[in-house]
Protein backbone atom coordinates (compact mmCIF):
# COMPACT_ATOMS: atom_id res chain seq x y z
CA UNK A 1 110.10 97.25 110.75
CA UNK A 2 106.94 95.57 110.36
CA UNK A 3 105.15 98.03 112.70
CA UNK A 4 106.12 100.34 110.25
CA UNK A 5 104.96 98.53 107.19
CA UNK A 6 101.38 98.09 109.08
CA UNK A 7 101.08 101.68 109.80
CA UNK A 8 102.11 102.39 105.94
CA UNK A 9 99.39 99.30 104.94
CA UNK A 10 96.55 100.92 107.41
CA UNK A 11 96.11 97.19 109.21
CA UNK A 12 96.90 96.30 112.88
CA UNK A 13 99.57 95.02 114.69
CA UNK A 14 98.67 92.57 117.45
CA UNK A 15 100.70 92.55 120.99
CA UNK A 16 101.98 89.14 121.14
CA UNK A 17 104.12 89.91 124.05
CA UNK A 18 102.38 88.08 126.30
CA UNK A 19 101.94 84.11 125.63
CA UNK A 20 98.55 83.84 123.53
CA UNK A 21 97.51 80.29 122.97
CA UNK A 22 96.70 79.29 119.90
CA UNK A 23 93.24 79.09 120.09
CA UNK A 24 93.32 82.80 120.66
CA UNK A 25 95.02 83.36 117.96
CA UNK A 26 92.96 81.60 115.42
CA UNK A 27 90.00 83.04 116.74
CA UNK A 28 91.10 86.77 116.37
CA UNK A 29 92.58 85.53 112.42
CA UNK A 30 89.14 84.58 111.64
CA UNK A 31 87.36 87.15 112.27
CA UNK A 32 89.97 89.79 110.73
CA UNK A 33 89.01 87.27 107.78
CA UNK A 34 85.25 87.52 107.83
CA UNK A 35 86.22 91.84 108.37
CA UNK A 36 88.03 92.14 105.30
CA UNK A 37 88.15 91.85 101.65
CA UNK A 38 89.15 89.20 99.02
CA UNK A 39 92.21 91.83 98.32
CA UNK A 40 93.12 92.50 101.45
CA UNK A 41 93.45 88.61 102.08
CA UNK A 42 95.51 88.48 99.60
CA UNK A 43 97.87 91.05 100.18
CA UNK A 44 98.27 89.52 104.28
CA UNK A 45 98.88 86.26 102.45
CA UNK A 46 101.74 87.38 100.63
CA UNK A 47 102.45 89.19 103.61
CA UNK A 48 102.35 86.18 105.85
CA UNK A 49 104.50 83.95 103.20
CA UNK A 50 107.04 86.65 103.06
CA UNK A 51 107.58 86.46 106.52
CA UNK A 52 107.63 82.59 107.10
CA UNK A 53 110.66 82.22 104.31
């Protein structure tokens, strides 16, 4: 489902099959943030909250 919405949305899905750590991941968030708009922020913010509940 979500690779679906991301396809629909235009943005990337990352492979987390395999056991990232953390720093990893944090790296790869920040520079998607530095990439992308003020909007688009947004929008994976609401994403992200949507999918934590």
């Amino acid at each position: 489902m979500l690779i679906k919405l991301a396809d629909v949305l235009g943005i990337e899905i990352f492979d987390f099959s395999h056991e990232a750590i953390i720093k990893e991941l944090r790296e790869a968030m920040n520079r998607l943030l530095k990439e992308t708009d003020e909007e688009k922020i947004w929008l994976a913010v609401k994403i992200l909250r949507a999918v934590a509940r």
